[in-house]
N, C-alpha and C. Protein backbone atom coordinates (compact mmCIF):
# COMPACT_ATOMS: atom_id res chain seq x y z
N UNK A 1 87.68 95.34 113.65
CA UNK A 1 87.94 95.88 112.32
C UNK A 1 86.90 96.95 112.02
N UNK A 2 87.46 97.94 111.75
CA UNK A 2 86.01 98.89 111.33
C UNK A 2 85.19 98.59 109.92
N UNK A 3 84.24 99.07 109.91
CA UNK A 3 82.89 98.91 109.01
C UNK A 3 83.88 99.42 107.60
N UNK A 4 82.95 99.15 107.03
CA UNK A 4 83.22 99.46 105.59
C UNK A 4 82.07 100.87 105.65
N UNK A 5 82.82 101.47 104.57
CA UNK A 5 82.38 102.81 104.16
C UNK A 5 80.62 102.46 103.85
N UNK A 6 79.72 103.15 103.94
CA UNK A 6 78.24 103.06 103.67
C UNK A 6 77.97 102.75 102.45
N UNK A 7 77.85 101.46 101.98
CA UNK A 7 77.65 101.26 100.63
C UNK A 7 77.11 102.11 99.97
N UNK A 8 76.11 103.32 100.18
CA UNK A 8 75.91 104.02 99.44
C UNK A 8 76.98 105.03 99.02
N UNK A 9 77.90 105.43 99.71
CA UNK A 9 78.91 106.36 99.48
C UNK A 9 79.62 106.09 98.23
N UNK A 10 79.98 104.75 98.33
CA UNK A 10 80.79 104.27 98.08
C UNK A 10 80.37 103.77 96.50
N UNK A 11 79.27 103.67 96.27
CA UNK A 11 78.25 103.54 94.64
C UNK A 11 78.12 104.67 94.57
N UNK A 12 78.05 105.66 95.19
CA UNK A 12 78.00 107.44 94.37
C UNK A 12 79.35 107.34 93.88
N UNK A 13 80.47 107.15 95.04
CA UNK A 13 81.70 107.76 94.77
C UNK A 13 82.01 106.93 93.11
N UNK A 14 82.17 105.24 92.94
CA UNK A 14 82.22 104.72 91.78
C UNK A 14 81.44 105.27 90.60
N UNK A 15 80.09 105.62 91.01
CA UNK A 15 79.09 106.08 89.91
C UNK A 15 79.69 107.64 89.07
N UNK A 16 80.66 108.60 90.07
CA UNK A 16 80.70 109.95 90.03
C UNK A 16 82.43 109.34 89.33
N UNK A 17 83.15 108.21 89.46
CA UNK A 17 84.70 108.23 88.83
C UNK A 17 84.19 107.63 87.44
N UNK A 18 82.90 106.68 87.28
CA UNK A 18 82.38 106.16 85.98
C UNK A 18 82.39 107.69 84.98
N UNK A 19 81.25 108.43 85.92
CA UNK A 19 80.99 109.64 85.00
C UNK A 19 82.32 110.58 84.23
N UNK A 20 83.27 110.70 85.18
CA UNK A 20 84.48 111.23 84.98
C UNK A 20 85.28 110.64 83.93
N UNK A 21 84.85 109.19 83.65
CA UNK A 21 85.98 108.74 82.76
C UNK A 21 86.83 107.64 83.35
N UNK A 22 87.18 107.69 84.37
CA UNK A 22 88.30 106.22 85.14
C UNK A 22 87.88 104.76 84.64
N UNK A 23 86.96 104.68 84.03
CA UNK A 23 86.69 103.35 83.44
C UNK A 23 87.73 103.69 82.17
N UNK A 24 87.87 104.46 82.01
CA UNK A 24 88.48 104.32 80.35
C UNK A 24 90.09 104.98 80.15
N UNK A 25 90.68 105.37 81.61
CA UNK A 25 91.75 105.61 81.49
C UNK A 25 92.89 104.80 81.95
N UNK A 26 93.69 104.67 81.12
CA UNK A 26 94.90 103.30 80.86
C UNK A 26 95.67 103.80 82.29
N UNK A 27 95.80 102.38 83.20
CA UNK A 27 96.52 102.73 84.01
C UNK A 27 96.90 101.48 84.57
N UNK A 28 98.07 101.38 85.53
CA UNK A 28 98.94 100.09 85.29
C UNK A 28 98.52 98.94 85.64
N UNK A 29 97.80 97.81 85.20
CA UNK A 29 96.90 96.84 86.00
C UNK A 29 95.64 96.52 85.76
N UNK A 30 95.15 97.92 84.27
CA UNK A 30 93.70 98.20 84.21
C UNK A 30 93.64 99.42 83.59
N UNK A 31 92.49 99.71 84.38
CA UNK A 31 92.18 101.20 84.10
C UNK A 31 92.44 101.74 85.63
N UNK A 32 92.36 103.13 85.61
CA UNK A 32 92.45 103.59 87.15
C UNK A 32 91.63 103.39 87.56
N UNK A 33 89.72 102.98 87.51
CA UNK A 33 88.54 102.39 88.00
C UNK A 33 89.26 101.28 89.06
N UNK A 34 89.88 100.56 87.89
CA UNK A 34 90.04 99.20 88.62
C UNK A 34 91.44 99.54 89.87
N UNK A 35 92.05 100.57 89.24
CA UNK A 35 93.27 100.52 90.21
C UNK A 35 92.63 101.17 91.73
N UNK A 36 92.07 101.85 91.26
CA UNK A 36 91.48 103.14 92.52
C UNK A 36 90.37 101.61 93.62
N UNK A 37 89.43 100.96 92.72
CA UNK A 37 88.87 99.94 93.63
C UNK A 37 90.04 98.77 94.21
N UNK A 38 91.11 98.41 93.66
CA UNK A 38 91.63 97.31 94.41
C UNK A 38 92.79 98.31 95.70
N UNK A 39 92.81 99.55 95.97
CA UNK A 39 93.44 100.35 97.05
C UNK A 39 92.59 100.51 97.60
N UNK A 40 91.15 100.81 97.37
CA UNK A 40 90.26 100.76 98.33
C UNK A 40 90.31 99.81 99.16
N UNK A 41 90.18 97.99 98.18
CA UNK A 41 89.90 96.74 99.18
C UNK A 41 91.57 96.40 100.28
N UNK A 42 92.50 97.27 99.24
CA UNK A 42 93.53 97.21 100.47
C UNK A 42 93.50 97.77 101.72
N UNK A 43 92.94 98.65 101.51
CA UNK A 43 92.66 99.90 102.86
C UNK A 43 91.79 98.85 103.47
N UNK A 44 90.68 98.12 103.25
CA UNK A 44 89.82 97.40 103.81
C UNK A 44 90.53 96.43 104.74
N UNK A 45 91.23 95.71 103.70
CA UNK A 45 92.15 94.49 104.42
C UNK A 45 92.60 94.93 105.81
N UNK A 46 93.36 96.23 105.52
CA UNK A 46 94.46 96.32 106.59
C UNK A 46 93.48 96.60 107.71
N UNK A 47 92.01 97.25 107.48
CA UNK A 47 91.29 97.01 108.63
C UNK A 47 90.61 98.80 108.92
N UNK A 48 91.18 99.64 107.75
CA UNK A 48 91.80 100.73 107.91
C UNK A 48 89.94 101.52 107.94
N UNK A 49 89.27 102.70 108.36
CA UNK A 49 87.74 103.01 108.86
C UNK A 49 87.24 103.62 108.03
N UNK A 50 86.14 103.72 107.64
CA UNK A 50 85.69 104.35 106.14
C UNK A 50 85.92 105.35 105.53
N UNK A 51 86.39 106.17 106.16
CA UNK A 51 86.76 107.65 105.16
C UNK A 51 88.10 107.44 104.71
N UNK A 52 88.95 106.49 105.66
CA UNK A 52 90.64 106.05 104.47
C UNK A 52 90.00 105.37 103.32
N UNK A 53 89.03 104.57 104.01
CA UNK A 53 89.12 103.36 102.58
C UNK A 53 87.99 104.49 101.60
N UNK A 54 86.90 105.39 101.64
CA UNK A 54 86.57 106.21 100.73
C UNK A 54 87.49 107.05 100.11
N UNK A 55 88.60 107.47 100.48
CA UNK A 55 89.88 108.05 100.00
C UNK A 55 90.49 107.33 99.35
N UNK A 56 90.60 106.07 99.68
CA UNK A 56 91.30 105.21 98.71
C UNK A 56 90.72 104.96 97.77
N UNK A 57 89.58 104.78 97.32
CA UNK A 57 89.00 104.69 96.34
C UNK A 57 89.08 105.66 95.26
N UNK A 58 89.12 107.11 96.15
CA UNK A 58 89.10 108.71 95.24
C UNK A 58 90.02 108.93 94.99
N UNK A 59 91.19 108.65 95.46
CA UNK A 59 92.72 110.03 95.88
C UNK A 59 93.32 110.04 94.90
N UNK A 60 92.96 109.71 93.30
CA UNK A 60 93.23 110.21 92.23
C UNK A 60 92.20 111.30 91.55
N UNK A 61 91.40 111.73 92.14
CA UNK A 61 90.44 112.86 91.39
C UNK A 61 91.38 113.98 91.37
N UNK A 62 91.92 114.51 91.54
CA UNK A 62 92.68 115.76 91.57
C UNK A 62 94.41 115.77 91.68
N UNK A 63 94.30 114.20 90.56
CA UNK A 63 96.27 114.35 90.08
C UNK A 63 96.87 114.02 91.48
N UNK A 64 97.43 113.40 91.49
CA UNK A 64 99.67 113.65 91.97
C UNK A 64 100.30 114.20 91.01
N UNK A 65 101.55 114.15 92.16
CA UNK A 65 102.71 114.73 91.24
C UNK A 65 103.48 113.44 90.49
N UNK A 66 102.82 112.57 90.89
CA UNK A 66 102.87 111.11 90.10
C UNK A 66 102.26 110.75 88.86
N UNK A 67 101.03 111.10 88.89
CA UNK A 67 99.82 111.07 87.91
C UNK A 67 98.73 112.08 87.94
N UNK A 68 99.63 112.76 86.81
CA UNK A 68 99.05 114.43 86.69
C UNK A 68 97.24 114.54 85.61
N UNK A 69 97.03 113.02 85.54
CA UNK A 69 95.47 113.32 85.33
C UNK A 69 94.05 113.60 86.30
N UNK A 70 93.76 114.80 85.88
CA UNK A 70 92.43 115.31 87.19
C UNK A 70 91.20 114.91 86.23
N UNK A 71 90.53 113.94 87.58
CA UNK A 71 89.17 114.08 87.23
C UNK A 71 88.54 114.93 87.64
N UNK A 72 88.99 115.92 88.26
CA UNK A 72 88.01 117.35 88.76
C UNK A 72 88.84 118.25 89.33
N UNK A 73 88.83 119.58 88.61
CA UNK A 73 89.74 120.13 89.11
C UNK A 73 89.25 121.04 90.41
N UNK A 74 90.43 121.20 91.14
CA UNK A 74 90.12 121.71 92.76
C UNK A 74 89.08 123.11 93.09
N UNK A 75 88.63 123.40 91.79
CA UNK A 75 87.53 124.52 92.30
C UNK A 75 86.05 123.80 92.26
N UNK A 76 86.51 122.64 92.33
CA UNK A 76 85.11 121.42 92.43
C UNK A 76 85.16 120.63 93.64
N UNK A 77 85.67 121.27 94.35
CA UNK A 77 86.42 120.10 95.47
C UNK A 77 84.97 119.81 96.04
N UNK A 78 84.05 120.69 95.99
CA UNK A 78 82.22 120.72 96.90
C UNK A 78 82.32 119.11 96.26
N UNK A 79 82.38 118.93 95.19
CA UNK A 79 81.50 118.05 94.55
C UNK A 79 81.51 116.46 94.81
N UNK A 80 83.02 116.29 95.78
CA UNK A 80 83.24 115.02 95.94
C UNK A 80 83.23 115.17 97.38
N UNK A 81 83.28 116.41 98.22
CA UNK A 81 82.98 115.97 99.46
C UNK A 81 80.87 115.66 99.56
N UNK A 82 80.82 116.27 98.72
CA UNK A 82 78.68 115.75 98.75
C UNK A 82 79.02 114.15 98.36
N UNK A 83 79.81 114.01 97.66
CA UNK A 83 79.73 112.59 97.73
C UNK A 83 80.21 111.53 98.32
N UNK A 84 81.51 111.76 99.58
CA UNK A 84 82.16 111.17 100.51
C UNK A 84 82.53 111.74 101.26
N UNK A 85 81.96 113.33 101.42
CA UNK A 85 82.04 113.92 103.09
C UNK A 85 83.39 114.72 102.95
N UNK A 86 83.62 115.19 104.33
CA UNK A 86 84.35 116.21 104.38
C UNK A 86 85.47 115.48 104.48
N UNK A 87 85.44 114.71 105.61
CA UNK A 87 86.69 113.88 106.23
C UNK A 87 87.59 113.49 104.94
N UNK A 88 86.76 112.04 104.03
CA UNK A 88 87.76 111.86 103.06
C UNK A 88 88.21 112.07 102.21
N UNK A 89 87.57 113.61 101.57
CA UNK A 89 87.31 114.25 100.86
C UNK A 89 88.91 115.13 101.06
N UNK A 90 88.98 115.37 102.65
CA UNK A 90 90.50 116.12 103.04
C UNK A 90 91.75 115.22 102.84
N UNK A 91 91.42 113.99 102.63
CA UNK A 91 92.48 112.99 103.06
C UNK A 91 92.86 113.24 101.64
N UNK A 92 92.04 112.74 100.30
CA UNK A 92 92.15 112.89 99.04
C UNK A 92 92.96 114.17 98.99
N UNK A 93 92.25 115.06 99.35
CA UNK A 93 93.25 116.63 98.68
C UNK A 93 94.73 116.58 99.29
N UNK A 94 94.64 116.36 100.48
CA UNK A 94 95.77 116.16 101.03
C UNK A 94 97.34 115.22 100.03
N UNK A 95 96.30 113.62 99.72
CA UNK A 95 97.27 112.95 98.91
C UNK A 95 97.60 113.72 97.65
N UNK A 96 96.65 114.59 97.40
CA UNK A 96 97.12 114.95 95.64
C UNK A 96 97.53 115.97 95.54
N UNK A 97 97.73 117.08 96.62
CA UNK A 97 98.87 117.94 96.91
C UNK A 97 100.23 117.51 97.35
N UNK A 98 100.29 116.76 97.91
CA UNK A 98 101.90 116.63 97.86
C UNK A 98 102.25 116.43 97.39
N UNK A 99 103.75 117.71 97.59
CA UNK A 99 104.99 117.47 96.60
C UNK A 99 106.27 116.68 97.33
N UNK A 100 105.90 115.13 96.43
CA UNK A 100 106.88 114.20 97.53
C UNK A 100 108.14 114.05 97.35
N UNK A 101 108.92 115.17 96.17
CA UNK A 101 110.10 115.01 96.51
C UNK A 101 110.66 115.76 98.23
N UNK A 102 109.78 116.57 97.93
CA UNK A 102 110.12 117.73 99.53
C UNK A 102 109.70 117.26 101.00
N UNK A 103 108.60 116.44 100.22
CA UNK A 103 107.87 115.82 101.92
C UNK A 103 108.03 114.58 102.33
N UNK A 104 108.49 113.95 101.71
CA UNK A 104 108.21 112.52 101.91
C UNK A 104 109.32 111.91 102.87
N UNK A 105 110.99 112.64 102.38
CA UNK A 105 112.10 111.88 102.74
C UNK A 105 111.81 112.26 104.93
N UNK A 106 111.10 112.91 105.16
CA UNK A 106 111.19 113.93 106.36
C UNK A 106 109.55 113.11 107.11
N UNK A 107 108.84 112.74 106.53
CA UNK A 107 107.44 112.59 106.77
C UNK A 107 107.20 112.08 108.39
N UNK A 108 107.74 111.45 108.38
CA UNK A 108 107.95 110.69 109.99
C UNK A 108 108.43 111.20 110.95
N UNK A 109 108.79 111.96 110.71
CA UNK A 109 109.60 112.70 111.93
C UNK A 109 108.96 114.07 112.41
N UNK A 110 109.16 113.77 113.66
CA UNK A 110 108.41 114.60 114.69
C UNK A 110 108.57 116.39 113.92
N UNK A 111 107.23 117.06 113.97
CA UNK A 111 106.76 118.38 113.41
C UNK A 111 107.65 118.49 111.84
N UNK A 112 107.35 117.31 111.48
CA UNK A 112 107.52 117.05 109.33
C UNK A 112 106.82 117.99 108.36
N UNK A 113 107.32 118.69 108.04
CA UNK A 113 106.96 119.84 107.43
C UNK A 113 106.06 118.98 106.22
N UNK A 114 104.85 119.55 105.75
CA UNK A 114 104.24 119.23 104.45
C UNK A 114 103.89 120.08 103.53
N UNK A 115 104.45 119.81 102.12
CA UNK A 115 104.54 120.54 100.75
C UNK A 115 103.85 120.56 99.84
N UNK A 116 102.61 121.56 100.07
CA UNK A 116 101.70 121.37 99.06
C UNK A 116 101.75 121.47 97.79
N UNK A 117 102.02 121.36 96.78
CA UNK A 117 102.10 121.57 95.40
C UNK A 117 101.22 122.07 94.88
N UNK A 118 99.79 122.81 94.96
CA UNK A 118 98.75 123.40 94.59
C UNK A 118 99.09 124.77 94.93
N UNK A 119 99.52 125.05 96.39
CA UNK A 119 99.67 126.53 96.51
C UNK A 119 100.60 126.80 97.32
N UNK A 120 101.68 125.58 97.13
CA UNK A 120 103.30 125.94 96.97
C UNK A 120 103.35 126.44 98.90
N UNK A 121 102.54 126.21 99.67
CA UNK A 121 102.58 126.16 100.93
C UNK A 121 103.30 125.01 101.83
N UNK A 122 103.25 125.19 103.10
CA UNK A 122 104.43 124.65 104.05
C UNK A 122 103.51 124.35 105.13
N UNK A 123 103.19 123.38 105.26
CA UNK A 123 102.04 122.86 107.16
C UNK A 123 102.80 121.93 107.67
N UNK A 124 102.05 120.97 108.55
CA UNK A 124 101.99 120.64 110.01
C UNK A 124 100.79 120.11 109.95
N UNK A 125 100.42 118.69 108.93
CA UNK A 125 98.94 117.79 109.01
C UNK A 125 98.93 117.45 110.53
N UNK A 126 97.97 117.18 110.75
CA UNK A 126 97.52 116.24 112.29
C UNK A 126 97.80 115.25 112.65
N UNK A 127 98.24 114.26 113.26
CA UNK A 127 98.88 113.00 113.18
C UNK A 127 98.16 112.32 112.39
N UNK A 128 96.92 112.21 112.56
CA UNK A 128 96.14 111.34 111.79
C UNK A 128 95.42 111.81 110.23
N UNK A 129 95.73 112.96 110.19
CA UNK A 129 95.91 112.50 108.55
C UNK A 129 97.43 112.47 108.29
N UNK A 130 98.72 112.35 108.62
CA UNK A 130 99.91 112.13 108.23
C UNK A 130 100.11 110.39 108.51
N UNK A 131 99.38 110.20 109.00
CA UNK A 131 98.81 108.56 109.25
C UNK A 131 98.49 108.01 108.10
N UNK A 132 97.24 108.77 107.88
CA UNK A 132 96.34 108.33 106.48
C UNK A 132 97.02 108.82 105.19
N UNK A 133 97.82 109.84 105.22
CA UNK A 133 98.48 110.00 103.76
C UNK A 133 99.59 108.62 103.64
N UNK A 134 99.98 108.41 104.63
CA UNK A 134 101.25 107.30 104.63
C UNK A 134 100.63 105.63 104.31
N UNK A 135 99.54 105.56 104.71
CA UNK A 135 98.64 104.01 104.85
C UNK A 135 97.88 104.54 103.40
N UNK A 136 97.71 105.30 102.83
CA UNK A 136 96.84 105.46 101.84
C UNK A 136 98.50 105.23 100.08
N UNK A 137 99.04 105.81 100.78
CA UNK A 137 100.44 105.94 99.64
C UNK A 137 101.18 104.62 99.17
N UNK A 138 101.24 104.03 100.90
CA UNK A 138 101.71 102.63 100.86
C UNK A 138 100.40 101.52 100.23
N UNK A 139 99.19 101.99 100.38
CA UNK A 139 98.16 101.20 99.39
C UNK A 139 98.25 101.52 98.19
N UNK A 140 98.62 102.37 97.60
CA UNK A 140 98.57 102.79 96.11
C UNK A 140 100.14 102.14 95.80
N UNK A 141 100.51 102.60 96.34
CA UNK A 141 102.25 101.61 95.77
C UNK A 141 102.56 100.29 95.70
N UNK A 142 102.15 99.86 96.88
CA UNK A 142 101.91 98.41 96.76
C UNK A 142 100.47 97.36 95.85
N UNK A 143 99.85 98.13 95.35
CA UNK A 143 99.15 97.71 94.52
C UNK A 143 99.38 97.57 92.84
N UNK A 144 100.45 98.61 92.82
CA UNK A 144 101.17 98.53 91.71
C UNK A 144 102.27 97.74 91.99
N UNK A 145 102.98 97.70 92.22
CA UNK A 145 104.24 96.43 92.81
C UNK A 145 103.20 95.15 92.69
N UNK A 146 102.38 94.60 93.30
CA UNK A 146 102.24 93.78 93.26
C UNK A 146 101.66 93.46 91.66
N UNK A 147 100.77 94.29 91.34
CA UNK A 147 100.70 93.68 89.81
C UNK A 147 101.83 93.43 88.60
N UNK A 148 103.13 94.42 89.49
CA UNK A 148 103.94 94.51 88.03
C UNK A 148 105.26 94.14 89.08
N UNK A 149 106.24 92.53 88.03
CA UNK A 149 107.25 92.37 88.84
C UNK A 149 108.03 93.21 88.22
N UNK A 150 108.49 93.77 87.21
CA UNK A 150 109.48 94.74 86.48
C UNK A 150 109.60 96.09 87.54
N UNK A 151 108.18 96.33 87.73
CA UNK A 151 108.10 97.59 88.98
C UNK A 151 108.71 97.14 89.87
N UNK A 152 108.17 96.49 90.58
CA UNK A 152 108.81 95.56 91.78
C UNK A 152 110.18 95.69 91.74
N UNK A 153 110.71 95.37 90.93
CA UNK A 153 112.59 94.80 90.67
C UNK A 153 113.24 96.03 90.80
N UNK A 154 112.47 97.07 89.86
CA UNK A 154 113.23 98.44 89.84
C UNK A 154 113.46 99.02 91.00
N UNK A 155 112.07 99.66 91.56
CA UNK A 155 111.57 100.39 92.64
C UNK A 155 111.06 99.82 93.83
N UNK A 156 111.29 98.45 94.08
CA UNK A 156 111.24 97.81 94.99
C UNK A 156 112.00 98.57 96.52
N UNK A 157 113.60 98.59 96.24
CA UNK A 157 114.24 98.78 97.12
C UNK A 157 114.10 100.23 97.36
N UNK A 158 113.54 101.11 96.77
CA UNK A 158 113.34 102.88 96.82
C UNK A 158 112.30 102.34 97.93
N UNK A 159 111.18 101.96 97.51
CA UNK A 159 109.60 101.80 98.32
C UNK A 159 109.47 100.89 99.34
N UNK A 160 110.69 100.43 99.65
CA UNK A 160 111.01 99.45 100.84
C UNK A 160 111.76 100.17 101.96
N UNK A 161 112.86 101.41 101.07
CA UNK A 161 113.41 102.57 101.84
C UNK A 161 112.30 103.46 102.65
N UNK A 162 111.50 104.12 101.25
CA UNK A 162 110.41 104.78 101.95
C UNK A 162 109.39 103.95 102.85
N UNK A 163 109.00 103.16 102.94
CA UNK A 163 107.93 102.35 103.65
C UNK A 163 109.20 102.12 105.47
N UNK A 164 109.74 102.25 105.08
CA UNK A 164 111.07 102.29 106.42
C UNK A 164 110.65 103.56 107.22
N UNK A 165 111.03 104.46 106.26
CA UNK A 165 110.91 105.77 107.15
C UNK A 165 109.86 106.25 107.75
N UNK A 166 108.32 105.69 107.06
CA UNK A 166 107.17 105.97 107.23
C UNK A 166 106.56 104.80 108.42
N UNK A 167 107.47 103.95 108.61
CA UNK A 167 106.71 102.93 109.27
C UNK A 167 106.15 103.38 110.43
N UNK A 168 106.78 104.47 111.51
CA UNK A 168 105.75 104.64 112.47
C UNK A 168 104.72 105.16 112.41
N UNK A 169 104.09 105.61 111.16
CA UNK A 169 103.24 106.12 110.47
C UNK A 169 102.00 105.15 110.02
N UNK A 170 102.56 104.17 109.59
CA UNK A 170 101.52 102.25 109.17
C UNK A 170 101.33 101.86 110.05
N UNK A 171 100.09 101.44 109.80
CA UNK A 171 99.23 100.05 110.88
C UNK A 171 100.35 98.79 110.88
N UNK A 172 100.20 98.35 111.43
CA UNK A 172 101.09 96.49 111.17
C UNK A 172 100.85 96.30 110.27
N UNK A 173 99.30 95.96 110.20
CA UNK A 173 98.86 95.10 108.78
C UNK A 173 99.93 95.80 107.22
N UNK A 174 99.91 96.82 107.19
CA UNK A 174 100.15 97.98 106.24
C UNK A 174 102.16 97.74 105.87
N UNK A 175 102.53 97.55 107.40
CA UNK A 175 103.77 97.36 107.14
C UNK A 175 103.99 96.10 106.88
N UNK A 176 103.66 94.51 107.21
CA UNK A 176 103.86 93.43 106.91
C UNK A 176 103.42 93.57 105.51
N UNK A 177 102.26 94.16 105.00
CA UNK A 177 101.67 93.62 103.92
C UNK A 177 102.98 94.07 102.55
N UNK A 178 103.14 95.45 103.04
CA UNK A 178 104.38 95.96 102.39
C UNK A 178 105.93 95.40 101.88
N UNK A 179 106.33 94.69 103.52
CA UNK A 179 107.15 94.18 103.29
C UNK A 179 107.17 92.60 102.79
N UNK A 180 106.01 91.81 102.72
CA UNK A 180 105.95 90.88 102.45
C UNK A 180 106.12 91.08 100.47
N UNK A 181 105.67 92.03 100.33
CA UNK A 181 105.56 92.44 98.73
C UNK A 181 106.66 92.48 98.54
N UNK A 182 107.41 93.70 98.97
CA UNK A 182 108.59 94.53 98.50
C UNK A 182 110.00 93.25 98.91
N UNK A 183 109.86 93.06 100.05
CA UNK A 183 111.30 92.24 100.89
C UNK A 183 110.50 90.73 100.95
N UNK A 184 110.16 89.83 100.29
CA UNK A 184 109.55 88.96 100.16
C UNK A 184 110.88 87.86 101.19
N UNK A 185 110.15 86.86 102.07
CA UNK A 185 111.66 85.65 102.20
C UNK A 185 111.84 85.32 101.45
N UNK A 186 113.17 84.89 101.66
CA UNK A 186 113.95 84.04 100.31
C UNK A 186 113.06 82.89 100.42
N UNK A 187 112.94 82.17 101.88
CA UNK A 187 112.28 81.20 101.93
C UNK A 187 110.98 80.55 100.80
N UNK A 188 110.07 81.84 101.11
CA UNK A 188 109.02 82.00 100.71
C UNK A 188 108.93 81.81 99.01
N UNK A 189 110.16 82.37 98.40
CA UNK A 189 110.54 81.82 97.38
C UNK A 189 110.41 80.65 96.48
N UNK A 190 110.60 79.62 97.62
CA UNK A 190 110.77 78.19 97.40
C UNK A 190 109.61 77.91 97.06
């Protein structure tokens, strides 16, 4: 299992989302503090190496097209790689540029075009950050599913679709953990 991110990183990175405000912004489960730390400890679980799980912690500083609040807008981008490096610092920008109506349905599939929404551009990520945007997305989704069954019920079967298409993209851990959420046994039920 790889290490956990350098505890120090990882108390700047919390200390620098405190300063920003994420303690105090309403978000589903909490605040996003709390949402952004329990995707981190998912990234952990699945086993996933410190700059995913430092991304998971961040990859709301600079909005989705999901959740259009920035804690820093992208002509600051210096400011969070001094505080978690280059690596996860790319993974973050990466998640909060995409535009996932355009990229997402395609993501898995061999030379998957990716749609930035910042500057409306067209790439070709590396396997391994199209890895880490997919294990980082499926941690943020499934962390909401699991706190909320109403989510669950609605968007269950959408994020069970997408977690399909992306699967050669997830670790095991990432896809069981997913489907154990989303496609629960009936059994298990009991």
């Amino acid at each position: 299992m790889p290490a956990a991110p350098p505890p120090a990183a990882a108390d700047r990175a919390v200390a620098l989302l405190r300063r920003l405000g994420a303690a105090r912004i309403a978000h589903p489960g909490g605040t996003l503090l709390a949402h952004l730390q329990r995707v981190r400890a998912r990234l952990a679980a699945w086993g996933a190496r410190p700059d995913l799980q430092l991304a998971g912690l961040c990859h709301a500083f600079y909005g989705t097209d999901g959740f259009p609040v920035t804690l820093l807008p992208l002509g600051r981008r210096g400011e969070l790689v001094a505080v978690i490096g280059a690596e996860a610092e790319a993974i973050v920008y990466l998640y909060a540029s995409c535009d996932r109506k355009a990229t997402c349905p395609a993501l898995a599939d061999t030379g998957a075009v990716f749609h930035d929404r910042f500057t409306g551009r067209a790439h070709t990520p590396e396997p391994r950050l199209l890895r880490d945007f997919a294990e980082l997305s499926a941690a943020n989704e499934l962390d909401l599913a699991r706190l909320d069954p109403a989510l669950r019920e609605r968007r269950g079967p959408e994020l069970l679709a997408l977690f399909t298409r992306f699967r050669p993209l997830l670790s095991r851990p990432a896809w069981l953990d997913g489907h154990a959420i989303l496609a629960p046994s009936p059994l298990a039920r009991d």
